[in-house]
C-alpha atoms as a PDB file:
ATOM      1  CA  UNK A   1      25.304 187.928 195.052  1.00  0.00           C
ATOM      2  CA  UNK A   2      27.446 185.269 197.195  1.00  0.00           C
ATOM      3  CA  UNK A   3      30.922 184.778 196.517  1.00  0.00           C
ATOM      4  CA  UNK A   4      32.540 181.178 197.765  1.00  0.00           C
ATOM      5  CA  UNK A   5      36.152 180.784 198.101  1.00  0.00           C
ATOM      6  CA  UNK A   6      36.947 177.217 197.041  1.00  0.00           C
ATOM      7  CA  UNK A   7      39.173 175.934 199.833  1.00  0.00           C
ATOM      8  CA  UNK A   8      41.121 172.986 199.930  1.00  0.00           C
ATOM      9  CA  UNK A   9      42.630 172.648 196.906  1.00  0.00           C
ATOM     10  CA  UNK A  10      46.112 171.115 196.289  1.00  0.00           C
ATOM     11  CA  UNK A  11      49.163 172.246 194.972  1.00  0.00           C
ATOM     12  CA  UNK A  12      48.195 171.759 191.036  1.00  0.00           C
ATOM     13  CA  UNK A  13      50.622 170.175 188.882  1.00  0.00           C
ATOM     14  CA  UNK A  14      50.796 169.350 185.194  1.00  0.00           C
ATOM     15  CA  UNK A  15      47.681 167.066 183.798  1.00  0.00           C
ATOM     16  CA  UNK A  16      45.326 167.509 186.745  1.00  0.00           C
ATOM     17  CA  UNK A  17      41.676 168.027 186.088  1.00  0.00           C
ATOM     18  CA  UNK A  18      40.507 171.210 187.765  1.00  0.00           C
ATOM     19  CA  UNK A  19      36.854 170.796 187.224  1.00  0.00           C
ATOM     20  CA  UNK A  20      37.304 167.391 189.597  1.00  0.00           C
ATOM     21  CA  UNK A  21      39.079 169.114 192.234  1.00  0.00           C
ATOM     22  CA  UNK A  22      36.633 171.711 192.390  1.00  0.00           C
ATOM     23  CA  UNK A  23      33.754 169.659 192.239  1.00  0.00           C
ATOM     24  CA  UNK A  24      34.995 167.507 194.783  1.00  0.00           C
ATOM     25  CA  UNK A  25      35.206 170.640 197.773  1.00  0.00           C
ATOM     26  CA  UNK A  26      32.505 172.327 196.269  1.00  0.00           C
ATOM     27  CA  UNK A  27      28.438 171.683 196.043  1.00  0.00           C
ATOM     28  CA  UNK A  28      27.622 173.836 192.921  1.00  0.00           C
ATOM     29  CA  UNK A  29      24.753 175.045 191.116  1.00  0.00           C
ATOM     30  CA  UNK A  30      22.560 176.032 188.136  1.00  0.00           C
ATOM     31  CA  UNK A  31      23.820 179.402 187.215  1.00  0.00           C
ATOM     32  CA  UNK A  32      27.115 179.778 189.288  1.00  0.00           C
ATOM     33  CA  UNK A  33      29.767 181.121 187.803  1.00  0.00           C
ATOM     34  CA  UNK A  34      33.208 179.550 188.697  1.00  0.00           C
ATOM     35  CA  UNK A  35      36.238 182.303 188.922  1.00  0.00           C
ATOM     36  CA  UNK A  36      39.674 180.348 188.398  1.00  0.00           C
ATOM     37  CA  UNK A  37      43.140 181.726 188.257  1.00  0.00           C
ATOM     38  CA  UNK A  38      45.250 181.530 185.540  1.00  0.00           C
ATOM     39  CA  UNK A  39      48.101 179.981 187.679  1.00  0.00           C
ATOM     40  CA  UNK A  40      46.503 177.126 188.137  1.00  0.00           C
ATOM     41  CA  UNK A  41      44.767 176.675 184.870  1.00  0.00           C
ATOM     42  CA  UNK A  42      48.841 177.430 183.719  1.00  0.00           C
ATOM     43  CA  UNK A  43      50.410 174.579 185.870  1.00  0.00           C
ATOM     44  CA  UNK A  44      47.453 172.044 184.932  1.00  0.00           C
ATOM     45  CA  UNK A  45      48.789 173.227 180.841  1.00  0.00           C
ATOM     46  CA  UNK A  46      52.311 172.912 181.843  1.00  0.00           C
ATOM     47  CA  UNK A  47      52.636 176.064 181.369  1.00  0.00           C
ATOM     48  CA  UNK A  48      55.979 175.943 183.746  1.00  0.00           C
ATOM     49  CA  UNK A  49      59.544 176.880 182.038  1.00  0.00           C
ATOM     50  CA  UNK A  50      62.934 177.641 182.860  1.00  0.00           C
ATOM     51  CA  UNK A  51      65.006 180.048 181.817  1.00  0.00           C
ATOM     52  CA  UNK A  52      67.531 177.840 180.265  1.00  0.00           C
ATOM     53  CA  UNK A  53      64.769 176.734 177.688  1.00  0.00           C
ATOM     54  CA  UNK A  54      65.193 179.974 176.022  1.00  0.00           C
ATOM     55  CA  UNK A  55      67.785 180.524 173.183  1.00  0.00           C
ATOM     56  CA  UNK A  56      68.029 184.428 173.122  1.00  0.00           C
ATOM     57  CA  UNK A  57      68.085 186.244 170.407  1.00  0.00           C
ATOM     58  CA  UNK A  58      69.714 189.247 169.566  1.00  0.00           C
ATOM     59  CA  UNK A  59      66.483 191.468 169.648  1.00  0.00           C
ATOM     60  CA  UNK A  60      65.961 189.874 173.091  1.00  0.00           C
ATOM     61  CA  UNK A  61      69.923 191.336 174.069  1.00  0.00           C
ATOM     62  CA  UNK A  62      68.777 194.321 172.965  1.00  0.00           C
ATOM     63  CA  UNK A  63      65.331 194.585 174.819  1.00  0.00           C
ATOM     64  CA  UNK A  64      67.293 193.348 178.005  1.00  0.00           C
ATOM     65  CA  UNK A  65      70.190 196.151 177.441  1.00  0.00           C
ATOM     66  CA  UNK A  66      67.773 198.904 177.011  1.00  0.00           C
ATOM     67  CA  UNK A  67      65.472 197.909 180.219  1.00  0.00           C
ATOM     68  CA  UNK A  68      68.907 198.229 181.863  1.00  0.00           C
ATOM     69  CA  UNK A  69      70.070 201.063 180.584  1.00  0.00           C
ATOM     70  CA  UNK A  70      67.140 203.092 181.979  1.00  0.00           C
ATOM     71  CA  UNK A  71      66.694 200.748 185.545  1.00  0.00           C
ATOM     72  CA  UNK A  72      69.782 200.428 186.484  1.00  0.00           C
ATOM     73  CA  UNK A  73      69.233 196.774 187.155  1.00  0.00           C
ATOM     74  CA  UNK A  74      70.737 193.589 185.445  1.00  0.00           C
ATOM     75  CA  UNK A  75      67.971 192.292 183.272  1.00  0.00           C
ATOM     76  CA  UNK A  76      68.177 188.754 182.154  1.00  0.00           C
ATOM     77  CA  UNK A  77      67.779 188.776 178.083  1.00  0.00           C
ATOM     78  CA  UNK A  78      66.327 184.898 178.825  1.00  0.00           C
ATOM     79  CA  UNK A  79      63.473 186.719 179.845  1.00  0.00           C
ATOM     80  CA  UNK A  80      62.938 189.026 177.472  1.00  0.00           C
ATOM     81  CA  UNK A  81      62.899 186.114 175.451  1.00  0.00           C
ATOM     82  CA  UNK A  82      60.412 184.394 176.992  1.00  0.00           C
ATOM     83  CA  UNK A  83      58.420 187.355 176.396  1.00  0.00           C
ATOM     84  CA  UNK A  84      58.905 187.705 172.693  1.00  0.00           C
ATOM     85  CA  UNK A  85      57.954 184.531 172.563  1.00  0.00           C
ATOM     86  CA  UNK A  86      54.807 184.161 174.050  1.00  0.00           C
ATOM     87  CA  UNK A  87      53.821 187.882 172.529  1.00  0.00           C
ATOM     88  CA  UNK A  88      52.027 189.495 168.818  1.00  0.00           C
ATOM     89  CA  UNK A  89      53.499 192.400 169.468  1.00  0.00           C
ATOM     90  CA  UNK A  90      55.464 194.965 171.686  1.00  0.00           C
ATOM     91  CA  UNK A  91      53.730 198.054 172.566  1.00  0.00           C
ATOM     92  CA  UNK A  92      56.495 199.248 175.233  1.00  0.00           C
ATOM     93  CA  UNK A  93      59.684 198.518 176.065  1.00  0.00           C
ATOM     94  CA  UNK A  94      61.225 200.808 178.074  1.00  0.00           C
ATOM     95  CA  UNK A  95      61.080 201.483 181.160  1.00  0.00           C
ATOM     96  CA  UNK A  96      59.276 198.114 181.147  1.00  0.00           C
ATOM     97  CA  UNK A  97      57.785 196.064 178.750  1.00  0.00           C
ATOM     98  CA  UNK A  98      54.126 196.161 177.501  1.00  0.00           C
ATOM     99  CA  UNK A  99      53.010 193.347 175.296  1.00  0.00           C
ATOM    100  CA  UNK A 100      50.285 192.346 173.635  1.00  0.00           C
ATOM    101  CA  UNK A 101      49.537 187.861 173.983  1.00  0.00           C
ATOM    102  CA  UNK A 102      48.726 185.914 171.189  1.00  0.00           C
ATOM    103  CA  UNK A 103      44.952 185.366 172.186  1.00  0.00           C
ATOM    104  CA  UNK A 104      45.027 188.771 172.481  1.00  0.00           C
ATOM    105  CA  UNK A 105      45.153 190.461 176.424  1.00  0.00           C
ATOM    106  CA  UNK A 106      47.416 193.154 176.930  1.00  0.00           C
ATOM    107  CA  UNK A 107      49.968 193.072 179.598  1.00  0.00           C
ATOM    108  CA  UNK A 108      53.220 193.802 181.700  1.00  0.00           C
ATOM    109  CA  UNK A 109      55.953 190.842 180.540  1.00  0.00           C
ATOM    110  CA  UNK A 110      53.108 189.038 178.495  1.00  0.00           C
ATOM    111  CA  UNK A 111      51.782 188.700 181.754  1.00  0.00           C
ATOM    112  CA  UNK A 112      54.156 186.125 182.409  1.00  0.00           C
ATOM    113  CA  UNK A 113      54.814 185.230 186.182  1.00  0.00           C
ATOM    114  CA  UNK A 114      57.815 184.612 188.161  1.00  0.00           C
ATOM    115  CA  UNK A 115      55.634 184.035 191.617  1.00  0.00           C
ATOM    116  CA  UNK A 116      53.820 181.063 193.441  1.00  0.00           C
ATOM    117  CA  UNK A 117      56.361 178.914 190.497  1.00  0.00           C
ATOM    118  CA  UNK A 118      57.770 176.585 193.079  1.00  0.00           C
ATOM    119  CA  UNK A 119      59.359 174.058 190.887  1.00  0.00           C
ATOM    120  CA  UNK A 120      60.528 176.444 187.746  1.00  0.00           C
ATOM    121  CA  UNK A 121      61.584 179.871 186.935  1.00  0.00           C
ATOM    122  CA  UNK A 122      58.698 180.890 185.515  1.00  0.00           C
ATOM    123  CA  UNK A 123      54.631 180.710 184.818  1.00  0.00           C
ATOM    124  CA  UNK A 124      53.140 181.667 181.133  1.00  0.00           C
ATOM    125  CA  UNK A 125      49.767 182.109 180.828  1.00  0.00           C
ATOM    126  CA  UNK A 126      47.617 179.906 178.962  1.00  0.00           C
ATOM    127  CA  UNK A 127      47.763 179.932 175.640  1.00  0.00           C
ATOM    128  CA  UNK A 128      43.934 180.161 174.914  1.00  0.00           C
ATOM    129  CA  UNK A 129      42.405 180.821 178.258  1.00  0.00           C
ATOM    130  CA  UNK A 130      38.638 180.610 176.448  1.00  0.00           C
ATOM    131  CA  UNK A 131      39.166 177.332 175.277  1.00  0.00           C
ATOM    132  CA  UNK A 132      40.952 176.255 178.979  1.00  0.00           C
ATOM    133  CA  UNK A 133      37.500 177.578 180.661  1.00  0.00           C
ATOM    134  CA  UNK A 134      35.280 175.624 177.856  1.00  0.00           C
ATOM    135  CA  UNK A 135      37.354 172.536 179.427  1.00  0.00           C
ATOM    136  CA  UNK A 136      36.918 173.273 182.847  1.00  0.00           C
ATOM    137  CA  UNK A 137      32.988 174.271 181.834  1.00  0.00           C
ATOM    138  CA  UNK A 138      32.659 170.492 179.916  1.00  0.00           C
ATOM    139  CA  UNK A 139      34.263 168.921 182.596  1.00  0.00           C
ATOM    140  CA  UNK A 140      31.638 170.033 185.361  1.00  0.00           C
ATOM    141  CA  UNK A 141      29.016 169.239 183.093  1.00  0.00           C
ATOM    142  CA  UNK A 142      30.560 165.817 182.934  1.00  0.00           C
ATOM    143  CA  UNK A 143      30.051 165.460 186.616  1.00  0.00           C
ATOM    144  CA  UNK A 144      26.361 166.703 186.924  1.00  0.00           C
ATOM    145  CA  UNK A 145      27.123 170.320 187.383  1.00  0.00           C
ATOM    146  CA  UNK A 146      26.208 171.911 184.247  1.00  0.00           C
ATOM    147  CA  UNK A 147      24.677 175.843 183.400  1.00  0.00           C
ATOM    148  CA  UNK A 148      28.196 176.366 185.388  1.00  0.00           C
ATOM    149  CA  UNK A 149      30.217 179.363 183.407  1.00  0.00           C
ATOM    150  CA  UNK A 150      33.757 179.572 183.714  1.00  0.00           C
ATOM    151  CA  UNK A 151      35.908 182.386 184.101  1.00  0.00           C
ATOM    152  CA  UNK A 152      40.012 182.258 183.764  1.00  0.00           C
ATOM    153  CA  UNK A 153      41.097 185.419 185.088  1.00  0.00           C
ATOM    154  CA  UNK A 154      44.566 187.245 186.138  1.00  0.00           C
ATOM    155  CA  UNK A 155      45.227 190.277 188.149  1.00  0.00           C
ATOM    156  CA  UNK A 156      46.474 192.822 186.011  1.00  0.00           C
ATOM    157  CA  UNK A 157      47.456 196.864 186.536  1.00  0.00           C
ATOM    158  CA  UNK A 158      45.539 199.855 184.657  1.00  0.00           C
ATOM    159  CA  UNK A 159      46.821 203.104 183.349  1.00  0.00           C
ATOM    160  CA  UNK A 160      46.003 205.919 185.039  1.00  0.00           C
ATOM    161  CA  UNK A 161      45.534 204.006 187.853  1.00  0.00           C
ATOM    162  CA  UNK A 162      47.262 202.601 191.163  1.00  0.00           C
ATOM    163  CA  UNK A 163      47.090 199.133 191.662  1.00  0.00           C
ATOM    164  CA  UNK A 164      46.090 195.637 190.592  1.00  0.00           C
ATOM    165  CA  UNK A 165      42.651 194.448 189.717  1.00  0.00           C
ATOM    166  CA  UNK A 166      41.197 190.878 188.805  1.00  0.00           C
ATOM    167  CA  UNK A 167      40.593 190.884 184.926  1.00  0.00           C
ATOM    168  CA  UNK A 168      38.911 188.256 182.827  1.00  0.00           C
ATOM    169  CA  UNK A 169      41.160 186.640 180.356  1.00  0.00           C
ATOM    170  CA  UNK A 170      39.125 183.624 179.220  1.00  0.00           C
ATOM    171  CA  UNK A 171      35.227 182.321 179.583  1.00  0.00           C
ATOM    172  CA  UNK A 172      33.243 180.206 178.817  1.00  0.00           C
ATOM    173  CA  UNK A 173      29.150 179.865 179.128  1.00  0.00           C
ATOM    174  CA  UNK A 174      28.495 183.437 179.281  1.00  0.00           C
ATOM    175  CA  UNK A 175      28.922 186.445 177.344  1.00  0.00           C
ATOM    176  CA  UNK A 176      31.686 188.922 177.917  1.00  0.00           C
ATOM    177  CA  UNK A 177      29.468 191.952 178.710  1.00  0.00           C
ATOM    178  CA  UNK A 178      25.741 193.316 178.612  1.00  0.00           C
ATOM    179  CA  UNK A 179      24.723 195.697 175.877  1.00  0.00           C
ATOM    180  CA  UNK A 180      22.933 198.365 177.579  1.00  0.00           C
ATOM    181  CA  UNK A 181      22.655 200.639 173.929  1.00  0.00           C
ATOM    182  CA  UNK A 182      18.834 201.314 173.554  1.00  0.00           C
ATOM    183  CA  UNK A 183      17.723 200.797 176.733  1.00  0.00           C
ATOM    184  CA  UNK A 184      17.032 203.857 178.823  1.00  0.00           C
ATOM    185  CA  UNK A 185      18.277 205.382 182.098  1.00  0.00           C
ATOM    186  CA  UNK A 186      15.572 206.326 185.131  1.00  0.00           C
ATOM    187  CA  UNK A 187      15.106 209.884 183.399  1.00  0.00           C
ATOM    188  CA  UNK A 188      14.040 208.034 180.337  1.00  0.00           C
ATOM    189  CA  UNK A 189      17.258 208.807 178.221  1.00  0.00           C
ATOM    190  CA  UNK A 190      18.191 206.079 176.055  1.00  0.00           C
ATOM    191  CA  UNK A 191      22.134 204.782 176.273  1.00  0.00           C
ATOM    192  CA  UNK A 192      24.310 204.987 173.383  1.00  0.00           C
ATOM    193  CA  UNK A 193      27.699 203.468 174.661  1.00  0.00           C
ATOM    194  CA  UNK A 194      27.805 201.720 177.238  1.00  0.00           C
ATOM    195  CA  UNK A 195      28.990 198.018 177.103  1.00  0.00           C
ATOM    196  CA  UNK A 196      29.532 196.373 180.564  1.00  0.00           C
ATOM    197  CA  UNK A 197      32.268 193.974 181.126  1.00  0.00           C
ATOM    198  CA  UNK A 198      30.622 191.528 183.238  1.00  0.00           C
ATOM    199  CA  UNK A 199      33.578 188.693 183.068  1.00  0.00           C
ATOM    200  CA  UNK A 200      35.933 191.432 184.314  1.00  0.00           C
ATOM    201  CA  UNK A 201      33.742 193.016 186.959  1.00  0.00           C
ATOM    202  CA  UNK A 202      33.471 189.331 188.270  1.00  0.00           C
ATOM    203  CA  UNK A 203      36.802 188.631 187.957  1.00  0.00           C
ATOM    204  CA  UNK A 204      37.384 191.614 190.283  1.00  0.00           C
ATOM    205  CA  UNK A 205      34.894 190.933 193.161  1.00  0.00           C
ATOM    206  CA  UNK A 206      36.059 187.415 193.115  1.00  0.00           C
ATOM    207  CA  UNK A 207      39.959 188.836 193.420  1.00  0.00           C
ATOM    208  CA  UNK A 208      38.779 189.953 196.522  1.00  0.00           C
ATOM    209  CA  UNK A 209      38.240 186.724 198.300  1.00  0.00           C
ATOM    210  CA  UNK A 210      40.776 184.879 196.465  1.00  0.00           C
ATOM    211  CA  UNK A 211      43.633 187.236 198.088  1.00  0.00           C
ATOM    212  CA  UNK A 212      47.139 187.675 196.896  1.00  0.00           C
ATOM    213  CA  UNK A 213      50.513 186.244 198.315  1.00  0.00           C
ATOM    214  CA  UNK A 214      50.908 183.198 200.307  1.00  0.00           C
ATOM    215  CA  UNK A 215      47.148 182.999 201.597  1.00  0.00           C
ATOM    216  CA  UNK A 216      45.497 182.949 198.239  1.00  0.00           C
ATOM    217  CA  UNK A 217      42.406 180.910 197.080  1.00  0.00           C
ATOM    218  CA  UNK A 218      42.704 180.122 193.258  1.00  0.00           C
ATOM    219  CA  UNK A 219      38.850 179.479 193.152  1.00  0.00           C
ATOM    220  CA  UNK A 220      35.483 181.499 193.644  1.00  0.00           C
ATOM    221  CA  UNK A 221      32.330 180.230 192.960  1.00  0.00           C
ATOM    222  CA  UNK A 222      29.780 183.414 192.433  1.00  0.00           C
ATOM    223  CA  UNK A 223      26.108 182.852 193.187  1.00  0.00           C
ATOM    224  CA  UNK A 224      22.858 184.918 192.782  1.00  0.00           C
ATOM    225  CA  UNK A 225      24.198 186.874 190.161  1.00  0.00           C
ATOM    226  CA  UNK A 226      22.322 187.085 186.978  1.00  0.00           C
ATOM    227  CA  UNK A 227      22.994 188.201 183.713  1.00  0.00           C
ATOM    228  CA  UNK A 228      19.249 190.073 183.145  1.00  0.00           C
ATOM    229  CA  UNK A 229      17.517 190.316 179.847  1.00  0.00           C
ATOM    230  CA  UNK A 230      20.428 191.809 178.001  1.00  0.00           C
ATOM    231  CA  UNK A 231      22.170 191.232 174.584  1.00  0.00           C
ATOM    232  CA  UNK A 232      25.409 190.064 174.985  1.00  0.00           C
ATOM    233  CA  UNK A 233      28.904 189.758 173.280  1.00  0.00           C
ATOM    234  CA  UNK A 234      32.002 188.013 173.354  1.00  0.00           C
ATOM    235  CA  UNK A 235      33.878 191.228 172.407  1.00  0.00           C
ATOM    236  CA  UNK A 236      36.394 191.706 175.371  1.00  0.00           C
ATOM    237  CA  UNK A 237      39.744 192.871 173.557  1.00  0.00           C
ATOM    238  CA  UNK A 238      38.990 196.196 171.839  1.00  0.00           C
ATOM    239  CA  UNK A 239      39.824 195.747 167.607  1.00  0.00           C
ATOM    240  CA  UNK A 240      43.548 197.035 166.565  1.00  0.00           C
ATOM    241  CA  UNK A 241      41.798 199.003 163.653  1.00  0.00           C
ATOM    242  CA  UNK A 242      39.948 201.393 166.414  1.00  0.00           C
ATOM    243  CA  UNK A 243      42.125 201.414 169.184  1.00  0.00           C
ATOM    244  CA  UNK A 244      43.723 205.011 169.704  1.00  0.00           C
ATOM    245  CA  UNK A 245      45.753 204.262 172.501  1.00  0.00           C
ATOM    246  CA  UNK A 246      47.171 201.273 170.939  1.00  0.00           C
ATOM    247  CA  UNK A 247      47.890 203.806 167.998  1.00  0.00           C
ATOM    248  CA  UNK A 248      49.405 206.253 170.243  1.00  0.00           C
ATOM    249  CA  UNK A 249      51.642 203.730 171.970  1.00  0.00           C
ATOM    250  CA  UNK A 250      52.755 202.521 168.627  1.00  0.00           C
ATOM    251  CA  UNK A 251      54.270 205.717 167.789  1.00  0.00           C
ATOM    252  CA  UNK A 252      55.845 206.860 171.218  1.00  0.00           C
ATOM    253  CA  UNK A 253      59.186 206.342 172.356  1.00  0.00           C
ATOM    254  CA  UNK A 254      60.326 206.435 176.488  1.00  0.00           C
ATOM    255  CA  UNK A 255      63.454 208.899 176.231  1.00  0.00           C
ATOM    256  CA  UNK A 256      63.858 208.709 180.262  1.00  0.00           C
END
């Protein structure tokens, strides 16, 4: 498997076409699998804002006041609007906030961004990230580059764990993961459970050539990597109905 940093690419602003300016710096192929980053998938949505957009509520005062309470720091309740807004539902919110999105992807602040924003206060993420790669995926194939999947991805922390990692948020022209259930290991015992999340494990090797801070590449293009002769699914957000650590969440409260 190859991974190819895109290089080259501009400053993205609201309207531009990210399957030209990839396809212009880049000779792809049959198969490749294009890794983009929300924040430039967010900037070609407009997904900019300022904080002054946001009337706040007084369950966003109240969010804000708490965050305080146990950080010490001034929190702006603009913010916590922002959050609200762009969330289904709050799983944490103190010592920091833990939302769910509205497509569905669990993260800090909504996973809403307050870096690489040059122009505004701050970056959302898009709204529905699978339909943002299916337009990045139809515009390739409207240059001659089609079988080219499309993954929108975002670097995102784990529990129990130190660190970021590159996470798939949206696709397009693949499944999500390879059923291995049936199929048998080398000692001839047959798997029950496990489901691999190929758009996330991609997302992650390609987070390590696009880099973080001011050196980043928004764009990988993986090669030579095949899905096999699996089933596949497009089930990437575990159910509410059988989550138990959503249901655990639900029910706990941070007395810090």
């Amino acid at each position: 498997m190859e991974l190819i940093p895109v290089t080259g690419l501009p400053e993205v602003r609201p309207g531009d076409d990210i399957a030209a300016l990839v396809a212009d710096r880049i000779d792809l192929e049959a198969g490749d699998v294009l890794t983009v980053a929300s924040t430039i998938v967010s900037k070609a949505e407009g997904r900019t804002a300022d904080l002054a957009e946001y009337p706040v509520s007084g369950r966003a005062r109240e969010i804000a006041d708490r965050l305080e309470e146990f950080t010490g720091e001034e929190k702006d309740p603009r913010f916590a609007q922002a959050i609200l807004d762009e969330s289904s539902e709050l799983l944490i919110e103190a010592p920091f906030v833990l939302s769910e999105t509205r497509f569905g992807h669990i993260a800090p602040n909504a996973g809403i961004d307050r870096s690489n924003v040059p122009d505004h206060d701050i970056l959302l993420l898009p709204r529905k990230p699978s339909e943002s790669a299916e337009r990045i995926r139809s515009g390739l194939a409207d240059r001659g580059h089609e079988d080219v999947a499309v993954i929108v991805t975002d670097t995102c922390g784990r529990p129990f764990r130190h660190g970021q990692t590159g996470v798939a948020i949206g696709w397009a022209g693949m499944p999500a993961s390879r059923d291995w259930r049936g199929e048998t290991d080398r000692d001839g015992h047959e798997l029950g459970v496990t489901v691999q999340s190929v758009v996330d494990e991609l997302a992650a090797a390609a987070n390590l050539v696009t880099g973080e801070g001011a050196g980043g590449v928004p764009a990988v293009v993986v090669r030579d990597w095949e899905f096999g002769d699996h089933e596949g699914s497009d089930e990437l957000f575990r159910n509410v109905t059988d989550d138990l650590v959503r249901e655990a969440l639900r029910e706990w409260e941070f007395d810090g």
